[in-house]
C-alpha atoms as a PDB file:
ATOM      1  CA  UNK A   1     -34.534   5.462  15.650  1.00  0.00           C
ATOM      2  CA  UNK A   2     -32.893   5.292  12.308  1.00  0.00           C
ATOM      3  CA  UNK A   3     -33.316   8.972  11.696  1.00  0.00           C
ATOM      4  CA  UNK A   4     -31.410  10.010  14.526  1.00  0.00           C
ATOM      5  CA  UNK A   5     -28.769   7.326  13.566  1.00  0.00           C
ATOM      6  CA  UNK A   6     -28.163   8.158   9.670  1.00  0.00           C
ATOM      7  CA  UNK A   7     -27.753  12.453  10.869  1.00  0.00           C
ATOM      8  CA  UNK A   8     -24.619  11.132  12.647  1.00  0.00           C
ATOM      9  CA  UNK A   9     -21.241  10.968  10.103  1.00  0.00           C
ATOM     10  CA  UNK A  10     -20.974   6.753   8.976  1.00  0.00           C
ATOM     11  CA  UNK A  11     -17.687   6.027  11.441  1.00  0.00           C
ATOM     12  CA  UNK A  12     -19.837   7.364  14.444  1.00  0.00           C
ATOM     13  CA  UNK A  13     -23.255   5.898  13.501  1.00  0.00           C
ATOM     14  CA  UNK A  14     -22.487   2.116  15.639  1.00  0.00           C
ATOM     15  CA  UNK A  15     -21.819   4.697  18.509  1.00  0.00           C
ATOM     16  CA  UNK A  16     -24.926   6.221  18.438  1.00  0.00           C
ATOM     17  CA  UNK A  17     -26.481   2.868  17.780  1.00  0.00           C
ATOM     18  CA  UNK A  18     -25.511   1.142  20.895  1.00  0.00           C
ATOM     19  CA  UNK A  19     -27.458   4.714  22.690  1.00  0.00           C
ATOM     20  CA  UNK A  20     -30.237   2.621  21.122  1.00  0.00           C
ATOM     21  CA  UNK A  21     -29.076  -0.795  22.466  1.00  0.00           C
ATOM     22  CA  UNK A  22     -28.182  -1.296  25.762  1.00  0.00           C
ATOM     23  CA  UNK A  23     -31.812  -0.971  27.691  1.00  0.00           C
ATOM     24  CA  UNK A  24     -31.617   2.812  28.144  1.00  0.00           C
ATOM     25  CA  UNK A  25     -34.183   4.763  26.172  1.00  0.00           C
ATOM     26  CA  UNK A  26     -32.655   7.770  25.101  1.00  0.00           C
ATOM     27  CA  UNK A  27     -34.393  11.545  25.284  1.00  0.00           C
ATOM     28  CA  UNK A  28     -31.595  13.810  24.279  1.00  0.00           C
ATOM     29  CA  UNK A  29     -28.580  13.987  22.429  1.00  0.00           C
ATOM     30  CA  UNK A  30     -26.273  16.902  23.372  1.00  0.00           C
ATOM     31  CA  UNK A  31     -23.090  17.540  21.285  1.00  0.00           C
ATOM     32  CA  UNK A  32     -20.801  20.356  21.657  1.00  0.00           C
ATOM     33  CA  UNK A  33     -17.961  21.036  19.674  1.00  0.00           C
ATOM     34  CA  UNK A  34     -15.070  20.034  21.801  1.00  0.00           C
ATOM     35  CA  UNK A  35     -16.879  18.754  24.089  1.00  0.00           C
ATOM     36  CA  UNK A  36     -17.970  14.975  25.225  1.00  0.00           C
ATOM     37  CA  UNK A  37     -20.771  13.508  23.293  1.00  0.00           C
ATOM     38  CA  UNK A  38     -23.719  13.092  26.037  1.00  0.00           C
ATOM     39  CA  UNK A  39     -27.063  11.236  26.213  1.00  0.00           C
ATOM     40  CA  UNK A  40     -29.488  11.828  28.610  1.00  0.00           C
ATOM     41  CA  UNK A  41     -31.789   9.139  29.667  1.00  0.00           C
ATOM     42  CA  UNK A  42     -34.028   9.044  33.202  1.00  0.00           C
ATOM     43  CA  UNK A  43     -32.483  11.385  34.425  1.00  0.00           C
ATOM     44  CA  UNK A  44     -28.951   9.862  33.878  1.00  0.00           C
ATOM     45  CA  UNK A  45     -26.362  11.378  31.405  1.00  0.00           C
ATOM     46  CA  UNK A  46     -24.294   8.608  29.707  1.00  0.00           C
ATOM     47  CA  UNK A  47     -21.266   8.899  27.185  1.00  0.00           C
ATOM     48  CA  UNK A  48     -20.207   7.400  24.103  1.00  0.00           C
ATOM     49  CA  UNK A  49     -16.513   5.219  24.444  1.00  0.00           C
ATOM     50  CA  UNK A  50     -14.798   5.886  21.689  1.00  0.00           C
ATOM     51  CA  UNK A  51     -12.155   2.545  22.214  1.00  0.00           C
ATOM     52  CA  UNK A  52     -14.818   0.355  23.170  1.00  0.00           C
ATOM     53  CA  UNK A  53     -17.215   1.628  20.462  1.00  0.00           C
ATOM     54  CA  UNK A  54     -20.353   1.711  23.151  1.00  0.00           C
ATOM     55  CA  UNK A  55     -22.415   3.353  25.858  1.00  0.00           C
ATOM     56  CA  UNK A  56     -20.757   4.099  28.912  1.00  0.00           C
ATOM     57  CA  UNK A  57     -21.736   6.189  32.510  1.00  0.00           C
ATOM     58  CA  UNK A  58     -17.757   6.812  33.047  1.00  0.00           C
ATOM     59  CA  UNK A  59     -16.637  10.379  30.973  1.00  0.00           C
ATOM     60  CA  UNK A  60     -12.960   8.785  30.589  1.00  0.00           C
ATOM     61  CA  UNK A  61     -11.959   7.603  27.319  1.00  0.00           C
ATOM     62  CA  UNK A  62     -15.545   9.407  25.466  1.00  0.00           C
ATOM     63  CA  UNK A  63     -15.722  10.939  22.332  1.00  0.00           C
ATOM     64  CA  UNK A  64     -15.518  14.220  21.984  1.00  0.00           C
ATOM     65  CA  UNK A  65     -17.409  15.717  19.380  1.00  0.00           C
ATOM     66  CA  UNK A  66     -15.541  17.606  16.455  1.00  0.00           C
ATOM     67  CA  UNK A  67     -16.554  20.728  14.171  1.00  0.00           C
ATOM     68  CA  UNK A  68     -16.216  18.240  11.377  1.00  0.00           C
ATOM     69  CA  UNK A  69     -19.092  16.182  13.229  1.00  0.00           C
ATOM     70  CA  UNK A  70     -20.819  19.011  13.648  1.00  0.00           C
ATOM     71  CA  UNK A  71     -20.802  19.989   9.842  1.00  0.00           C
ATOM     72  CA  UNK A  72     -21.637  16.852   8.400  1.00  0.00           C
ATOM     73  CA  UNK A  73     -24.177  16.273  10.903  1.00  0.00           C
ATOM     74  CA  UNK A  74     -25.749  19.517  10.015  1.00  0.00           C
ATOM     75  CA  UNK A  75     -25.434  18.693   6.352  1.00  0.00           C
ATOM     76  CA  UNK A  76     -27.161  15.651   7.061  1.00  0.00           C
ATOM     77  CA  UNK A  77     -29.726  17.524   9.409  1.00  0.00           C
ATOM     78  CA  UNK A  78     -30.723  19.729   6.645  1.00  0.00           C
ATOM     79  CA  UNK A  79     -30.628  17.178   3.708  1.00  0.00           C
ATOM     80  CA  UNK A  80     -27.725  19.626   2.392  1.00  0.00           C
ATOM     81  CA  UNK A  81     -29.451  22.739   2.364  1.00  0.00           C
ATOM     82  CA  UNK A  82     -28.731  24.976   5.580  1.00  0.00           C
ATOM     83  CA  UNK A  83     -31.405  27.727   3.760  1.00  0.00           C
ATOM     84  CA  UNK A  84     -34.062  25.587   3.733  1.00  0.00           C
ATOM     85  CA  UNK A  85     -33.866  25.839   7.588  1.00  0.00           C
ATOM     86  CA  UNK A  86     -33.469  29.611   7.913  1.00  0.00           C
ATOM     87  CA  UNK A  87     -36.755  30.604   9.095  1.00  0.00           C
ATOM     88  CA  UNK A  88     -37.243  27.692  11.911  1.00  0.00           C
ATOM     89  CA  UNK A  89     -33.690  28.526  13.230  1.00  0.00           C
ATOM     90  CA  UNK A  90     -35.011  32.030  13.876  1.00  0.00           C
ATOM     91  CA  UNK A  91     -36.661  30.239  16.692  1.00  0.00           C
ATOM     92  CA  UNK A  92     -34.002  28.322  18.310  1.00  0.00           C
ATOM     93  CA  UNK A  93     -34.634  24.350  16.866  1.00  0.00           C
ATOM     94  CA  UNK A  94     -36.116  22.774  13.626  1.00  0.00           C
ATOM     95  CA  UNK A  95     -37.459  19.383  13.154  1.00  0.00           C
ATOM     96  CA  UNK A  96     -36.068  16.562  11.554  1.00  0.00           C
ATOM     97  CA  UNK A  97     -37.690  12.954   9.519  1.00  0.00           C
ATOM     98  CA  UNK A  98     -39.280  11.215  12.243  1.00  0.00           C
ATOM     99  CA  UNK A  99     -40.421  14.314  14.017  1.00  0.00           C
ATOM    100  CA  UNK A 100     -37.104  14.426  16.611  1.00  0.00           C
ATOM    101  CA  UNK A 101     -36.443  18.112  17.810  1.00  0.00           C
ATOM    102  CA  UNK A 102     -32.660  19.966  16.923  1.00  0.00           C
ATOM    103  CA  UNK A 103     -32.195  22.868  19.548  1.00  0.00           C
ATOM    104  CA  UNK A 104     -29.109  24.871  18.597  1.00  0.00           C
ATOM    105  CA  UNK A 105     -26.649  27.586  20.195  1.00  0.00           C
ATOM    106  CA  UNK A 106     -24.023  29.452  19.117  1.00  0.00           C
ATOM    107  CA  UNK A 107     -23.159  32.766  17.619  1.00  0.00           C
ATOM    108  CA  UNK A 108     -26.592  34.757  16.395  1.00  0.00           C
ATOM    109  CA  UNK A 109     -26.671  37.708  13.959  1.00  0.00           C
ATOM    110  CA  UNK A 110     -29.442  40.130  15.163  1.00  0.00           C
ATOM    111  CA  UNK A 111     -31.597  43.022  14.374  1.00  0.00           C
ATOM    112  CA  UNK A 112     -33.360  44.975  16.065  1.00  0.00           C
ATOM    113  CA  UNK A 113     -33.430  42.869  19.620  1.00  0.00           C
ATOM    114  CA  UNK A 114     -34.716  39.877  17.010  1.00  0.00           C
ATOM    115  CA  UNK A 115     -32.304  36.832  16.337  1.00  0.00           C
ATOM    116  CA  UNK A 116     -32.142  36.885  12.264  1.00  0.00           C
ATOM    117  CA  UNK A 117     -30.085  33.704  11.598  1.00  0.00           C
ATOM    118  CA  UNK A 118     -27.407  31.613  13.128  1.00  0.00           C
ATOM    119  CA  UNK A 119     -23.628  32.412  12.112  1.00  0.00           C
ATOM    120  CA  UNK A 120     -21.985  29.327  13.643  1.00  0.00           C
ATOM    121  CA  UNK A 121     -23.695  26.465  15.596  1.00  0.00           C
ATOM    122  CA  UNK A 122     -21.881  25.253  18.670  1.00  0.00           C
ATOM    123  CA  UNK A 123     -24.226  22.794  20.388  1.00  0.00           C
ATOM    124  CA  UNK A 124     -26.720  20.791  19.479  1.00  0.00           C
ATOM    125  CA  UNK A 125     -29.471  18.831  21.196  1.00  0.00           C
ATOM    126  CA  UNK A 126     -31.116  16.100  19.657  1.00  0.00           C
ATOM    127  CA  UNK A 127     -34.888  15.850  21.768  1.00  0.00           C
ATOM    128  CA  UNK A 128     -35.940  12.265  20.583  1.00  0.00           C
ATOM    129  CA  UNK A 129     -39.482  11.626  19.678  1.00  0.00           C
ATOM    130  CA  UNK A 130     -40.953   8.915  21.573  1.00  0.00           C
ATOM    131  CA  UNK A 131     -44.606   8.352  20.856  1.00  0.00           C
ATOM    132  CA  UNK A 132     -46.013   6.224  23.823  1.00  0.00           C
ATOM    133  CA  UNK A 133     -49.425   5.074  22.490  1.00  0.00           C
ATOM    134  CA  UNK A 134     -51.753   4.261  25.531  1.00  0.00           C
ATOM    135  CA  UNK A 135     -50.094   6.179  28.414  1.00  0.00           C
ATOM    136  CA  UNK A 136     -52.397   8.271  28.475  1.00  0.00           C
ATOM    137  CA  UNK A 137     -55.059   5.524  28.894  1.00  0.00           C
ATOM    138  CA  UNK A 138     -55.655   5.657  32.519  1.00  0.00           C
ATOM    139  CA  UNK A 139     -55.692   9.338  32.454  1.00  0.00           C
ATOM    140  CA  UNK A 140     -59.017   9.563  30.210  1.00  0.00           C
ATOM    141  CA  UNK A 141     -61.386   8.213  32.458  1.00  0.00           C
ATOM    142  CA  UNK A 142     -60.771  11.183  35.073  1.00  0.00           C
ATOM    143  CA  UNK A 143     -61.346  14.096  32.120  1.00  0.00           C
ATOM    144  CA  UNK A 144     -63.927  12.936  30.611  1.00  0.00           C
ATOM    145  CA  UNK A 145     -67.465  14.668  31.611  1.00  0.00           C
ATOM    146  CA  UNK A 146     -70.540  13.713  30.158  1.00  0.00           C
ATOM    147  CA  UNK A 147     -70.127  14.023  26.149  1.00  0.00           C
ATOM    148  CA  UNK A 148     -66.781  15.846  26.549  1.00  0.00           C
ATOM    149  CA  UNK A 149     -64.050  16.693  28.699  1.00  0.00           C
ATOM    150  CA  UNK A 150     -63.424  18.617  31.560  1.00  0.00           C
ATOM    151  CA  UNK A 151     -61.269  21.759  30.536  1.00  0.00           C
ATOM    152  CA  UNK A 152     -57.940  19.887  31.739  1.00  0.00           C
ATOM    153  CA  UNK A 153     -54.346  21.015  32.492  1.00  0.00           C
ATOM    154  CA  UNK A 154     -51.724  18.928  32.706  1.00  0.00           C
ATOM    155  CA  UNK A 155     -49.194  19.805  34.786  1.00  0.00           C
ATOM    156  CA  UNK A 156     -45.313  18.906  35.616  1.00  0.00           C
ATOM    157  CA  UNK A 157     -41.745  19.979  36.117  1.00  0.00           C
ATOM    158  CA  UNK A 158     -39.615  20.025  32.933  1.00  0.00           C
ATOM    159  CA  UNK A 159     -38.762  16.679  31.186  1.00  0.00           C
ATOM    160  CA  UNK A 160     -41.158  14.321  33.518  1.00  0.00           C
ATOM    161  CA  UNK A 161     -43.534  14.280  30.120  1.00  0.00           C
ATOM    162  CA  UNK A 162     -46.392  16.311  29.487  1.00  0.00           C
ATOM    163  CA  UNK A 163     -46.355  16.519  25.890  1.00  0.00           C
ATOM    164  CA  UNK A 164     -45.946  12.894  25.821  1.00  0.00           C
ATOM    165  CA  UNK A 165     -48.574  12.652  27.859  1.00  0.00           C
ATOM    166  CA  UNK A 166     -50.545  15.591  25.979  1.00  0.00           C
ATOM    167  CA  UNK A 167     -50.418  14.102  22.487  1.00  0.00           C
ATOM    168  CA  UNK A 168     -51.129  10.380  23.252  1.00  0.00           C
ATOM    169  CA  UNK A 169     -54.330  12.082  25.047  1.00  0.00           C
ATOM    170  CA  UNK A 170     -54.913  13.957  21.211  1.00  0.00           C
ATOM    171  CA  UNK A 171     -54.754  10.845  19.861  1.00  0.00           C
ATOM    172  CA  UNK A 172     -57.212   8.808  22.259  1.00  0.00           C
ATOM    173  CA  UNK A 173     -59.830  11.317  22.489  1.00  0.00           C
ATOM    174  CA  UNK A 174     -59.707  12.334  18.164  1.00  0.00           C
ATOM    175  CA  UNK A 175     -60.113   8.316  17.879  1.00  0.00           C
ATOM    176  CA  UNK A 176     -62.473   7.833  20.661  1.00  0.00           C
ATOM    177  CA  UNK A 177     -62.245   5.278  23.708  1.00  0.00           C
ATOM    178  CA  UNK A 178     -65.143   3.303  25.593  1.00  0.00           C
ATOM    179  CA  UNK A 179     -65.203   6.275  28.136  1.00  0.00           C
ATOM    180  CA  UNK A 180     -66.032   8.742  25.041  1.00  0.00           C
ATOM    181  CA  UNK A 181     -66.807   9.230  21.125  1.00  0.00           C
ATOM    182  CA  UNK A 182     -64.544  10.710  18.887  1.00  0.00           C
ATOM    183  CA  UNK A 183     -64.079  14.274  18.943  1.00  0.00           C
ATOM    184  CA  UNK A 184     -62.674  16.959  16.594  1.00  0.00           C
ATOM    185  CA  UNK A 185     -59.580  18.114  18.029  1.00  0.00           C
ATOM    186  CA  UNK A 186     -57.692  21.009  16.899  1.00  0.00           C
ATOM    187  CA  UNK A 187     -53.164  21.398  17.524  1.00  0.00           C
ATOM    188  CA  UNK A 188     -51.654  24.537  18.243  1.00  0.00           C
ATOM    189  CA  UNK A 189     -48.246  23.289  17.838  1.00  0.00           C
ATOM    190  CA  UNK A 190     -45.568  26.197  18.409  1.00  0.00           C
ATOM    191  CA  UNK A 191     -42.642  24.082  18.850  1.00  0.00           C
ATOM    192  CA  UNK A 192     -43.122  21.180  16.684  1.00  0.00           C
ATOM    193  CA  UNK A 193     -43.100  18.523  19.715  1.00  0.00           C
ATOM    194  CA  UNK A 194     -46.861  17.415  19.491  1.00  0.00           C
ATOM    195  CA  UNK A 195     -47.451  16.445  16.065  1.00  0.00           C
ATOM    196  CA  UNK A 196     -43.518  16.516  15.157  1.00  0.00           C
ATOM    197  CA  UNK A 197     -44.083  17.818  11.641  1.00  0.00           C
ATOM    198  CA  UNK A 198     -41.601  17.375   8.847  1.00  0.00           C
ATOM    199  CA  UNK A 199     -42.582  19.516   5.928  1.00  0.00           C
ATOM    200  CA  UNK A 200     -45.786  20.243   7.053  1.00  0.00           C
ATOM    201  CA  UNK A 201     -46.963  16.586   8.186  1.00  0.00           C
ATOM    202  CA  UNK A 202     -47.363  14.962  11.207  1.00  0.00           C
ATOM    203  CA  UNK A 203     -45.019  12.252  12.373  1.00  0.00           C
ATOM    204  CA  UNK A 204     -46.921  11.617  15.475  1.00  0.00           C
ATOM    205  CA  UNK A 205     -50.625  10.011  15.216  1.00  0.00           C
ATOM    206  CA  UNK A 206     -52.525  12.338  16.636  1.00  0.00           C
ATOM    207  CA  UNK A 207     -55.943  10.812  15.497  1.00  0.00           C
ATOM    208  CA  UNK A 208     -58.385  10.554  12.849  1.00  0.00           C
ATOM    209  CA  UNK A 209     -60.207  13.577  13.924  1.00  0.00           C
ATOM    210  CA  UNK A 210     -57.090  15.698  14.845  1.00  0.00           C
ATOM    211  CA  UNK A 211     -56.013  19.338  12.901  1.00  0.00           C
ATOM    212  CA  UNK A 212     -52.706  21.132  13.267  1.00  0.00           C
ATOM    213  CA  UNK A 213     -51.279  24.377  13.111  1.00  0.00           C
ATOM    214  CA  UNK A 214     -47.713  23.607  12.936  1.00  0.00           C
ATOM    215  CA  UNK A 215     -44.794  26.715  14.139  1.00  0.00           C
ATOM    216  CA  UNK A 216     -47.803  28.930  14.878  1.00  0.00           C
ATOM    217  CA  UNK A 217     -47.858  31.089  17.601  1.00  0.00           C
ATOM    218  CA  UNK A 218     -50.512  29.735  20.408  1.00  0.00           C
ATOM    219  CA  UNK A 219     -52.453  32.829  21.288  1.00  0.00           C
ATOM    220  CA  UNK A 220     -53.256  33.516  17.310  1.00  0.00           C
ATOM    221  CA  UNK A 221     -53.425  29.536  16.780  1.00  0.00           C
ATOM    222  CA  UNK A 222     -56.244  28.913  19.184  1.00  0.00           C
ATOM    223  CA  UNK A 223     -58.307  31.810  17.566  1.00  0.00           C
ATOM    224  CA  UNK A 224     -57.431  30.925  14.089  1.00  0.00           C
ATOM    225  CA  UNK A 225     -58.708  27.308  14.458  1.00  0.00           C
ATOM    226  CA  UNK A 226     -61.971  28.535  16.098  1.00  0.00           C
ATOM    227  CA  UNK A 227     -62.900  30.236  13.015  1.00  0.00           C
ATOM    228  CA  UNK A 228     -62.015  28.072  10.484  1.00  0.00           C
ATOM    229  CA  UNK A 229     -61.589  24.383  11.508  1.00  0.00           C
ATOM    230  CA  UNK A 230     -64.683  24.276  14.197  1.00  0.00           C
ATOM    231  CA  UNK A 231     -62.637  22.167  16.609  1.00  0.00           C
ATOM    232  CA  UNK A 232     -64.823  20.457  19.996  1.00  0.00           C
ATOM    233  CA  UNK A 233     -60.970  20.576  21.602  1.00  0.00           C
ATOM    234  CA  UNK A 234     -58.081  22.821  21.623  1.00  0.00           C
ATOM    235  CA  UNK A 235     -55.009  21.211  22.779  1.00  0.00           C
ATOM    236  CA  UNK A 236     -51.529  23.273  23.318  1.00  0.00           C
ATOM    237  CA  UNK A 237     -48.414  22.502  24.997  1.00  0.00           C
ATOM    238  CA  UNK A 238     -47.058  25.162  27.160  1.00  0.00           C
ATOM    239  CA  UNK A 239     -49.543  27.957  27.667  1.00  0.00           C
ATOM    240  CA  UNK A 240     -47.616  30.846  30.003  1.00  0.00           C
ATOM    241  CA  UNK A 241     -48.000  33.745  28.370  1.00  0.00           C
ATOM    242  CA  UNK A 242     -50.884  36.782  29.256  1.00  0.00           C
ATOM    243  CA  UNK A 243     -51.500  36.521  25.308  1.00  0.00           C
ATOM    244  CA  UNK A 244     -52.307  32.524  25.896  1.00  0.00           C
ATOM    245  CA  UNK A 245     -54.897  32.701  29.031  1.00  0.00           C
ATOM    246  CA  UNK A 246     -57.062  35.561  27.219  1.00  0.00           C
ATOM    247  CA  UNK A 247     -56.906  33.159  23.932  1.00  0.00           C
ATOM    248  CA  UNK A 248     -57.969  30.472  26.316  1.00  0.00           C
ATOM    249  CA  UNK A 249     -60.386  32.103  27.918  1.00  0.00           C
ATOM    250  CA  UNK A 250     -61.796  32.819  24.258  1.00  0.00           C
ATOM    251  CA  UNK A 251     -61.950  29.480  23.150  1.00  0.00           C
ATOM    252  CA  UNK A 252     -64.028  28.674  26.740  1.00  0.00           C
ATOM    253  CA  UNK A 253     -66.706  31.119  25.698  1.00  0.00           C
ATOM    254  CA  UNK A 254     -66.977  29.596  22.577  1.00  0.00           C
ATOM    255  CA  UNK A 255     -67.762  26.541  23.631  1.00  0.00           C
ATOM    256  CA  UNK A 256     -64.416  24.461  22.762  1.00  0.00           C
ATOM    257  CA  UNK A 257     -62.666  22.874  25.772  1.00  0.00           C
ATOM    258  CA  UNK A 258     -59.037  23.596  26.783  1.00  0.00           C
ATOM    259  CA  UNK A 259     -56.546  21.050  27.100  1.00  0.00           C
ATOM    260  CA  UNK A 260     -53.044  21.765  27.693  1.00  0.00           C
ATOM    261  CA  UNK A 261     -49.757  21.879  29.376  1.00  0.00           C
ATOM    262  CA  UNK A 262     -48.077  24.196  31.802  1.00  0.00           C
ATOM    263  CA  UNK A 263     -44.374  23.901  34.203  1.00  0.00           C
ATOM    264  CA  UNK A 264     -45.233  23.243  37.689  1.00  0.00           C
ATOM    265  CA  UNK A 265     -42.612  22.518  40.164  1.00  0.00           C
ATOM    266  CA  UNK A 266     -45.439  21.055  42.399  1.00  0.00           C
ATOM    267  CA  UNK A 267     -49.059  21.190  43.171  1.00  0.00           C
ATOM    268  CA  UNK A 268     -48.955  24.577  45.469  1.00  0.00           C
ATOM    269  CA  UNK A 269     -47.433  26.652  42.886  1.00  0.00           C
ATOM    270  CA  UNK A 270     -50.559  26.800  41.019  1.00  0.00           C
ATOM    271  CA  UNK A 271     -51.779  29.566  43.087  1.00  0.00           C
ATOM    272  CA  UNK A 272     -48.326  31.338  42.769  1.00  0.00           C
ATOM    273  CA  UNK A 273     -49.184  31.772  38.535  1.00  0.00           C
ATOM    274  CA  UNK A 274     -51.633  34.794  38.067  1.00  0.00           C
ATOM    275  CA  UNK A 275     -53.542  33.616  35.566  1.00  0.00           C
ATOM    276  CA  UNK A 276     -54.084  30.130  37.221  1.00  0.00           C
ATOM    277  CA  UNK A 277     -54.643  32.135  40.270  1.00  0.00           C
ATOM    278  CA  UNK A 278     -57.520  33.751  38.515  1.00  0.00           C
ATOM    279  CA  UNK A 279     -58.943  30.204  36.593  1.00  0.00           C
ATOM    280  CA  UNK A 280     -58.910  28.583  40.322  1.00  0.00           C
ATOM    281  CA  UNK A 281     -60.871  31.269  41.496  1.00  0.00           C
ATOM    282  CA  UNK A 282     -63.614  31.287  38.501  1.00  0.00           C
ATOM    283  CA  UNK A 283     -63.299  27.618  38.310  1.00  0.00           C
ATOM    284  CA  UNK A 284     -62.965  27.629  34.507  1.00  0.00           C
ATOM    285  CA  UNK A 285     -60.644  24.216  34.638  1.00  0.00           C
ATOM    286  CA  UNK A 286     -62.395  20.940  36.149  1.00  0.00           C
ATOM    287  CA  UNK A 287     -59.550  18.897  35.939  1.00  0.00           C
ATOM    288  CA  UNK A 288     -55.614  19.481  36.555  1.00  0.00           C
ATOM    289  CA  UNK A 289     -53.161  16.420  35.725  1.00  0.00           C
ATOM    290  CA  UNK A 290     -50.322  16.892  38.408  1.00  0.00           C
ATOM    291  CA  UNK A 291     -47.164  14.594  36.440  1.00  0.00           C
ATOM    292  CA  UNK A 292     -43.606  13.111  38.876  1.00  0.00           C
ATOM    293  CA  UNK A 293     -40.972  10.761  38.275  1.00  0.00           C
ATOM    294  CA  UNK A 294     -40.319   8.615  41.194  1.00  0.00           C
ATOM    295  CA  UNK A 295     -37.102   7.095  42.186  1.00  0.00           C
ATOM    296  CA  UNK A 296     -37.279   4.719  39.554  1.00  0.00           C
ATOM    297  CA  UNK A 297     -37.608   6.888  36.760  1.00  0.00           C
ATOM    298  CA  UNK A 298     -41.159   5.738  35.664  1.00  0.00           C
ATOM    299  CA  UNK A 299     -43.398   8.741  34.991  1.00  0.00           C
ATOM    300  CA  UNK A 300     -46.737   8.752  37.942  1.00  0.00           C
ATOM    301  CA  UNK A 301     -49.824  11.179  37.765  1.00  0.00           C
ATOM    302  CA  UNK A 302     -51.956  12.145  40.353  1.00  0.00           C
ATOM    303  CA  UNK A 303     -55.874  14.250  39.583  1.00  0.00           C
ATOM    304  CA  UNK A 304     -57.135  17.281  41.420  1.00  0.00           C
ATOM    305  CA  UNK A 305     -60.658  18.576  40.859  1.00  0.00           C
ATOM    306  CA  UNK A 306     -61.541  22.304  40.297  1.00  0.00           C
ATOM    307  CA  UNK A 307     -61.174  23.223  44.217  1.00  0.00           C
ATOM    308  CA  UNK A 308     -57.819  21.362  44.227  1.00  0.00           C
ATOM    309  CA  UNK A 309     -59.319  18.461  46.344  1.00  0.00           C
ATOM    310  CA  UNK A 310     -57.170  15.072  44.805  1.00  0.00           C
ATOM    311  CA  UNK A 311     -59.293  12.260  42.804  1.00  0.00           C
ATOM    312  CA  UNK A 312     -56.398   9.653  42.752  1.00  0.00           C
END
């Protein structure tokens, strides 16, 4: 995670490197200006000891992080060029070498209801970028149908892992597996946390066969790539909106299969979402991925079928 390290100002960078070193595997940074430096891990927040120089649980004795951290961080962020970040700040985060997600907060200059730039950044939170190649190996074998897939969501509460469990399922089926050849696979990537991309490319494999549409919103992203990149597979992270489920429901009539991601608490709520609601009903998804984290922290899945009756 050297990209994560060399962001941090030199006297804090073995600091951030023990995050890295002491059998926890870090998801987010959060730094606040006057406030404790925190990383979250499992479910667990931990804290950086600034006399001891390494990871602690305990808040006494942690650093707290300065506004001179959070400008040379920044600088560092940016490669020295705030500007060049303008446009993906409008949104909220922007994406750094090795494809690890900055969300910011702090003081916003608007116009008309729509956030223009950022005036002074507060917080940040550093979303690390964890490919795990092959875990979504066992999940395959239950989506696949026939030549293709089953139109598939995959389902879970926030930060048990969809999109790492989303992309590594890009990457399988745009390579190909023993259950099924290799398929063309197009990314509607909104948020930069599939493919990760810095300047336009991927930092993630996503596959031989895979094409993305990086900071593009999903609705117009999924009808884009049907008329220009021919994909067999649409995959995007997050679908919610009503704009989404009629661009989904597009890309079914055309032929492509659906897979993507959506926050569910648990497996009843399904029915509580209209547009699921609806998709149950006409049965236009054979498969849903239901993800949990059990007391352990290690990440579980269970399969439902199109009437909701479980597979494993």
């Amino acid at each position: 995670m050297e990209e994560i390290i060399n962001v941090f100002p030199s006297a804090l960078r073995t600091l951030c490197k023990a995050s890295f070193q002491q059998g926890i595997e870090p998801e987010e940074f959060r730094l606040r200006i006057g406030r404790p430096v925190m990383v979250l891990g499992k479910g667990r927040e931990y804290f950086w000891n600034q006399d001891k120089t390494r990871f602690q649980n305990r808040q006494e004795n942690s650093y707290i992080w300065r506004e001179t951290d959070m400008k040379e961080t920044l600088s560092r962020m940016s490669q020295y060029s705030m500007y060049a970040l303008e446009e993906e700040l409008r949104n909220g985060f922007f994406t750094i070498e090795g494809g690890h997600r900055v969300g910011v907060a702090g003081r916003t200059a608007c116009e008309q209801g729509k956030i223009r730039a950022f005036r002074n950044i507060c917080s940040l939170n550093i979303r690390v970028a964890r490919q795990k190649k092959g875990c979504a190996s066992e999940v395959i074998p239950w989506i696949v149908q026939n030549a293709g897939i089953f139109n598939t969501l995959i389902l879970s509460p926030p930060g048990v892992g969809k999109t790492t469990m989303l992309r590594d399922c890009i990457r399988l089926l745009s390579d190909g597996t023993k259950e099924i050849a290799a398929k063309k696979v197009g990314v509607v990537d909104e948020r930069s946390e599939i493919a990760a991309c810095f300047f336009g490319v991927p930092q993630n494999d996503l596959g031989n066969r895979t094409d993305v549409l990086d900071a593009c919103p999903k609705a117009e992203g999924m009808r884009l790539l049907l008329r220009s990149m021919s994909p067999q597979i649409i995959a995007v992270d997050e679908l919610g909106s009503q704009d989404d489920c009629l661009a989904v429901e597009e890309a079914m009539h055309c032929g492509c299969q659906i897979l993507g991601t959506m926050h569910a608490q648990h497996v009843g709520e399904l029915q509580e979402k209209m547009y699921l609601a609806k998709w149950l009903e006409k049965g236009f998804f054979g498969r849903f991925v239901f993800l949990w984290m059990d007391p352990e922290g290690e990440r579980k899945f269970s399969v439902y079928d199109e009437r909701m009756q479980r597979l494993c």
